[in-house]
C-alpha atoms as a PDB file:
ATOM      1  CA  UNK A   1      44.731  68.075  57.329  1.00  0.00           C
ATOM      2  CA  UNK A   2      44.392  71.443  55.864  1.00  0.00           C
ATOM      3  CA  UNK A   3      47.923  73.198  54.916  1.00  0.00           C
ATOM      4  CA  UNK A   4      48.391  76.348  57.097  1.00  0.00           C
ATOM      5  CA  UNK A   5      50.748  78.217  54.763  1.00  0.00           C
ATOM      6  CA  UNK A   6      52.628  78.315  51.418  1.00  0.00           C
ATOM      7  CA  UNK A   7      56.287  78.924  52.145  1.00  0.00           C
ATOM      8  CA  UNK A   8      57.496  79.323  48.735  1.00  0.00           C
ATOM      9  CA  UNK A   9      56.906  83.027  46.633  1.00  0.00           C
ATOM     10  CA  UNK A  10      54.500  82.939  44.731  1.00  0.00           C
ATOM     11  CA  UNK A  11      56.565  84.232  41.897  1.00  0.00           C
ATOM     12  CA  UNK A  12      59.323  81.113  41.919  1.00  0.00           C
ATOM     13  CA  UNK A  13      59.127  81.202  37.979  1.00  0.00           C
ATOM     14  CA  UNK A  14      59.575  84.907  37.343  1.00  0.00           C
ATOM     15  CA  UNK A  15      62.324  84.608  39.850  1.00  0.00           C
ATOM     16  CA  UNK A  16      64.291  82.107  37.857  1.00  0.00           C
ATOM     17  CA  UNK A  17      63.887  84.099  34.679  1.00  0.00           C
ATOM     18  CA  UNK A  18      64.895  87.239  36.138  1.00  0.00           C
ATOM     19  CA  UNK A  19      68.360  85.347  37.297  1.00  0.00           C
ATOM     20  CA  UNK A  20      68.446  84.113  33.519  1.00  0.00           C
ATOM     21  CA  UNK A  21      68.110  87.279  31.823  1.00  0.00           C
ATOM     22  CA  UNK A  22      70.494  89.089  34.264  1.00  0.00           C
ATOM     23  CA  UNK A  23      72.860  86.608  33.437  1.00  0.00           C
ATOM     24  CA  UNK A  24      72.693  87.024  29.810  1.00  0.00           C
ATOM     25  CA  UNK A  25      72.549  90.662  30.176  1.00  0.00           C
ATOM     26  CA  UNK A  26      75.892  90.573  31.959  1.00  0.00           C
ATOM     27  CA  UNK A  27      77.225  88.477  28.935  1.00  0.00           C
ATOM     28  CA  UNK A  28      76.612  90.865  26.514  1.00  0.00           C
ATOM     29  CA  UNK A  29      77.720  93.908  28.514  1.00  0.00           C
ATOM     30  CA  UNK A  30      80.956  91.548  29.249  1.00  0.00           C
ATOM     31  CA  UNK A  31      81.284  91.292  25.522  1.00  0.00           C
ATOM     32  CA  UNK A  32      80.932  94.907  24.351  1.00  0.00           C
ATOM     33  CA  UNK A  33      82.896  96.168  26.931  1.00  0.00           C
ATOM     34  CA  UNK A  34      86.138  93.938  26.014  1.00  0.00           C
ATOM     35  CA  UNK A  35      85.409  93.172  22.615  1.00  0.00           C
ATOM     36  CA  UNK A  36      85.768  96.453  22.266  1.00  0.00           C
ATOM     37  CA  UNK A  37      89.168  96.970  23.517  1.00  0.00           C
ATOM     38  CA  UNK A  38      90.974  95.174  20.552  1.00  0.00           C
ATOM     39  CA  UNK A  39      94.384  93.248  20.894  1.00  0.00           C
ATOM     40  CA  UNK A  40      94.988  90.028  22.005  1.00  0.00           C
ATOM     41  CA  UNK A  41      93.164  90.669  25.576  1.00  0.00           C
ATOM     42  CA  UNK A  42      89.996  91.935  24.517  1.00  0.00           C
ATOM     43  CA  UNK A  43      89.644  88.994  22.171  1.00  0.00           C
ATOM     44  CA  UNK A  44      90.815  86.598  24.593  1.00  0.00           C
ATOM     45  CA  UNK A  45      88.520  87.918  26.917  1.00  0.00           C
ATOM     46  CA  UNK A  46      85.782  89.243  24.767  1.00  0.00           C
ATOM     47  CA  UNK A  47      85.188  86.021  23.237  1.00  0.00           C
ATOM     48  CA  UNK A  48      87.078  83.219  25.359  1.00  0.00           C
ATOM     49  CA  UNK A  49      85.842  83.746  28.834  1.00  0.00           C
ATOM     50  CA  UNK A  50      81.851  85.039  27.947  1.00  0.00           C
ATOM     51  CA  UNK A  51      82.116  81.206  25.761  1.00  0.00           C
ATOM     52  CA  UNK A  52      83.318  79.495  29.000  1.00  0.00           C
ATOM     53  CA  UNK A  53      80.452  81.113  30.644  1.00  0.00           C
ATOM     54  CA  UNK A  54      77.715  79.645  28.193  1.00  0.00           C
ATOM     55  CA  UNK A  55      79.234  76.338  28.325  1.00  0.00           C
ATOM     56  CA  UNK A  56      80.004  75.923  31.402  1.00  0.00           C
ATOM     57  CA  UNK A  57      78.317  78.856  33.923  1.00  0.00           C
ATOM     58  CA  UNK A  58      75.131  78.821  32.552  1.00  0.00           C
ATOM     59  CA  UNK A  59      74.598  75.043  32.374  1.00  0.00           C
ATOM     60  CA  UNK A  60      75.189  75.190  35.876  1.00  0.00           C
ATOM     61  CA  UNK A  61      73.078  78.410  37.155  1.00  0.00           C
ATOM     62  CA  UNK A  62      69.738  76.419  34.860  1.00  0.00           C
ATOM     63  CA  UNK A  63      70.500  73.313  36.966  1.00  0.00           C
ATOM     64  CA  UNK A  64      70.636  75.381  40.040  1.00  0.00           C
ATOM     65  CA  UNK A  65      67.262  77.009  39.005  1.00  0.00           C
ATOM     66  CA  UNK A  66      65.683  73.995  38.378  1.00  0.00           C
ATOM     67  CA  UNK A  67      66.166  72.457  41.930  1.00  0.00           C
ATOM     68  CA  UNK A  68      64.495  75.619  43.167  1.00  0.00           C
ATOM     69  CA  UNK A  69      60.661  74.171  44.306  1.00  0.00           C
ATOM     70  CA  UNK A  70      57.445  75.740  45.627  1.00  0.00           C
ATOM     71  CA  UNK A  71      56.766  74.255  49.257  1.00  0.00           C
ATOM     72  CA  UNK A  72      53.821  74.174  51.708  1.00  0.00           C
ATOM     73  CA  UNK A  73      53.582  72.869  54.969  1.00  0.00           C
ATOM     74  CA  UNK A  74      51.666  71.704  58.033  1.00  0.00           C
ATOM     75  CA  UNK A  75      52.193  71.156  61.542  1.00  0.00           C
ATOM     76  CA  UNK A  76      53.218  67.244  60.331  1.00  0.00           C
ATOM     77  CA  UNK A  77      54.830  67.256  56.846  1.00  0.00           C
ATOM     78  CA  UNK A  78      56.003  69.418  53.709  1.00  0.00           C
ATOM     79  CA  UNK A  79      54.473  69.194  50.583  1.00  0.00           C
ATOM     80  CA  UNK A  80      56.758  69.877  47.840  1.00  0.00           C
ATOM     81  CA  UNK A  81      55.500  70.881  43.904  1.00  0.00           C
ATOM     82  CA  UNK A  82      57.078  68.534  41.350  1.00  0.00           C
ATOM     83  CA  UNK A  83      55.299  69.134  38.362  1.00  0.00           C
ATOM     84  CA  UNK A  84      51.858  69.001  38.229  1.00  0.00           C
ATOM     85  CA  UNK A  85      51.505  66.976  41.567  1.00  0.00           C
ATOM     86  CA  UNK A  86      52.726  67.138  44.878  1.00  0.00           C
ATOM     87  CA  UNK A  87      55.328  64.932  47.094  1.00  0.00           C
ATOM     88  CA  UNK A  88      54.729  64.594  50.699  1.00  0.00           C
ATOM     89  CA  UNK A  89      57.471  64.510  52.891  1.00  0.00           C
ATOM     90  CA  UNK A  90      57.459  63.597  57.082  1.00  0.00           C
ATOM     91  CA  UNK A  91      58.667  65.947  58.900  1.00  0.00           C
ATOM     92  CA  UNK A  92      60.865  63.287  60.796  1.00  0.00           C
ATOM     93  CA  UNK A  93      62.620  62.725  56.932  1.00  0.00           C
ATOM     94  CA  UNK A  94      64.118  66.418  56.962  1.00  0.00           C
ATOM     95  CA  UNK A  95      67.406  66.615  58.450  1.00  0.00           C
ATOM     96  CA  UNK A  96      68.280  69.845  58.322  1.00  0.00           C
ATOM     97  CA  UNK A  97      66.753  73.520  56.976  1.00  0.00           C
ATOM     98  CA  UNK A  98      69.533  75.653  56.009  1.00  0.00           C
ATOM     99  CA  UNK A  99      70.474  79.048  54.198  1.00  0.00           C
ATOM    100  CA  UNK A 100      72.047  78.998  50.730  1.00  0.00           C
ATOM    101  CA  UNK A 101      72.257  81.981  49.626  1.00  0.00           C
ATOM    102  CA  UNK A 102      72.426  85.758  50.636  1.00  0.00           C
ATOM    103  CA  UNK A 103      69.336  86.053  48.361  1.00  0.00           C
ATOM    104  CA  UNK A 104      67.226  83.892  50.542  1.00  0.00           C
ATOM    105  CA  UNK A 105      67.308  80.253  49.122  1.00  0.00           C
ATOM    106  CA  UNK A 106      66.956  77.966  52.023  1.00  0.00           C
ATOM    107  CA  UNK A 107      67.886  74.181  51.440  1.00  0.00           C
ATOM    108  CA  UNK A 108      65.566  71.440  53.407  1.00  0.00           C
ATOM    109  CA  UNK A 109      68.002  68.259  53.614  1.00  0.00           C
ATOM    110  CA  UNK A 110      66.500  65.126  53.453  1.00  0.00           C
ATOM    111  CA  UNK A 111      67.141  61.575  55.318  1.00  0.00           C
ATOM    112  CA  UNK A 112      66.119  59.743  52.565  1.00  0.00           C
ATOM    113  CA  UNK A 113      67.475  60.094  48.620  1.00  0.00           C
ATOM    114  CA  UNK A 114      63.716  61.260  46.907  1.00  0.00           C
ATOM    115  CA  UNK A 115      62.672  61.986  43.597  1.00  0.00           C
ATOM    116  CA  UNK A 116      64.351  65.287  43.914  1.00  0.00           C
ATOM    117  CA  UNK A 117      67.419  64.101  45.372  1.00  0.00           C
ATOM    118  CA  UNK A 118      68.595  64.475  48.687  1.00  0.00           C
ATOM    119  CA  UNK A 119      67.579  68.181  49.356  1.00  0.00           C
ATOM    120  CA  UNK A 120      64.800  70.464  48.329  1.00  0.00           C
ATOM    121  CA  UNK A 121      65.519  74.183  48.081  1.00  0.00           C
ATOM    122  CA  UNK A 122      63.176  77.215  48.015  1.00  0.00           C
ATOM    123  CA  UNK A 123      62.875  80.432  47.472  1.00  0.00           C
ATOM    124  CA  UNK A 124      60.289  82.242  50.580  1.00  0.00           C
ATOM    125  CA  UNK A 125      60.334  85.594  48.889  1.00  0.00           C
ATOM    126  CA  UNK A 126      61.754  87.561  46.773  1.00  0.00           C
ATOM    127  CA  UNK A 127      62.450  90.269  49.557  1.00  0.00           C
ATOM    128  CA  UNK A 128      64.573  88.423  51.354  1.00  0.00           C
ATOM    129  CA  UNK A 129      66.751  90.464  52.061  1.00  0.00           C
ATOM    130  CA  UNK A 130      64.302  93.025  53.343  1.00  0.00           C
ATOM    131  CA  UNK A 131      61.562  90.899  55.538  1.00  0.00           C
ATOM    132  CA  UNK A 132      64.673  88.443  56.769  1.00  0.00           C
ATOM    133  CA  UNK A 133      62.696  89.010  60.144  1.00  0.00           C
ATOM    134  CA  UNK A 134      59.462  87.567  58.912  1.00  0.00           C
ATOM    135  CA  UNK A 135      60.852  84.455  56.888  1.00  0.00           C
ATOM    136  CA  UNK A 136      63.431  83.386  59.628  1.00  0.00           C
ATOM    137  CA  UNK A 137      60.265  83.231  61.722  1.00  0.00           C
ATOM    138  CA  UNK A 138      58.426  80.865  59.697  1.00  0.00           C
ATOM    139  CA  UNK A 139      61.728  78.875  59.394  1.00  0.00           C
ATOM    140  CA  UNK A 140      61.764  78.828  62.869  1.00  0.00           C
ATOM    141  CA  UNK A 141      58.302  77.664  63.222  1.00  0.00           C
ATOM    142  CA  UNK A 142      59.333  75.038  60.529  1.00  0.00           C
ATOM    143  CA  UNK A 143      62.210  73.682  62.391  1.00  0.00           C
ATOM    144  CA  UNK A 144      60.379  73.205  65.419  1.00  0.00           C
ATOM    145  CA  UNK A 145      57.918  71.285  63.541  1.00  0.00           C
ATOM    146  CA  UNK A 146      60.623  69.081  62.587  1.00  0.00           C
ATOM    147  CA  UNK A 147      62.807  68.976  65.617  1.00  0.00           C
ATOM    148  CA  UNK A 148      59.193  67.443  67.630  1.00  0.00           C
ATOM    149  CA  UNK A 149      58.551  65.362  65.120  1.00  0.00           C
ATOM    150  CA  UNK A 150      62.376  63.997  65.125  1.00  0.00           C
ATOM    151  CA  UNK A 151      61.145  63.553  68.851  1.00  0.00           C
ATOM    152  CA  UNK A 152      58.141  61.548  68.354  1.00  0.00           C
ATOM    153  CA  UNK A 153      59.606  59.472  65.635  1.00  0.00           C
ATOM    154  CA  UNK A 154      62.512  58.403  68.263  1.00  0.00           C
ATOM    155  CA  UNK A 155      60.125  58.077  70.720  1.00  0.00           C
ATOM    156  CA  UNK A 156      57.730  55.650  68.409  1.00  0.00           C
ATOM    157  CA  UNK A 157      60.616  53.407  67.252  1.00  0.00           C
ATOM    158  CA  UNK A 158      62.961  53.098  70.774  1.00  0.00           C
ATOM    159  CA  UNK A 159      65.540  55.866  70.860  1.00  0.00           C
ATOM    160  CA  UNK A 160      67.235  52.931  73.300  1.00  0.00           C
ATOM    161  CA  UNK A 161      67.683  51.405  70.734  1.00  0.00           C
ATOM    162  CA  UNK A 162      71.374  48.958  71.821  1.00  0.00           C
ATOM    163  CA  UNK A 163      74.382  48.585  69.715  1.00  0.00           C
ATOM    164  CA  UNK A 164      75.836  45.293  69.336  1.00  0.00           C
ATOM    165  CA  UNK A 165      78.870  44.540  70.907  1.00  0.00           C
ATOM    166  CA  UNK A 166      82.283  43.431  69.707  1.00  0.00           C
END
């Protein structure tokens, strides 16, 4: 079946560098601005804290980046971008599509534990904030592809289905 639509921006990468670079250029700016202040403080907190946030921040807002995925879709399943090759997922296998962020990353939970782990996020556009209307309404279109095919797949294996009894 021929994918109706890409839902990820087509500029995923230059997003994630853009969040880099605006990180290190608040770094530096942290660092002038108390390294310049002398004393105990503006060492402590010229040096001390802008380490902590290499070590520790940055480590974390890469691995962050890094889960972020290009994703196209169907009317039956989601086809995520890993590389050079692409994962299909079932609609009936996403649990959930949720917001992450005020800057538009949505998270797709999963059923099953994939290659990815147990989520898949994405960034629709780099806009957000300014076409929220347009985005929510794919979304929306999204989860109703999953919420009938959550509907089918009950209806294919027995939603009935009895518990055994003590």
């Amino acid at each position: 079946m021929e994918r109706s639509k890409s839902l990820s921006s087509r500029y995923v990468k230059a997003y994630k560098i853009m969040i880099i670079v605006l990180m290190t250029l608040f770094v530096t700016f942290y660092v002038i601005a108390f390294g310049s202040k002398g004393g105990f403080i503006g060492v402590l907190m010229g040096v001390a804290y802008p380490i902590f946030l290499i070590f520790y921040w940055f480590p974390e807002a890469r691995k962050s980046m890094n889960r972020i995925r290009e994703i196209a879709y169907d009317k039956e399943n989601l086809y995520v971008k890993e590389g050079d090759y692409e994962i299909q997922i079932p609609f009936h296998d996403v649990k959930d599509i949720e917001i992450m962020s005020l800057d538009g990353l949505y998270k797709f939970k999963l059923y099953h534990h994939d290659q990815f782990g147990d989520e898949v996020i994405c960034k629709p556009s780099l806009w957000y904030p300014f076409n929220y209307k347009k985005i929510d309404a794919e979304l929306n279109r999204i989860r109703s592809f999953v919420r009938k095919a959550h509907r089918e797949y009950k209806d294919k294996i027995g939603s009935d289905m009895s518990l055994p009894s003590n």
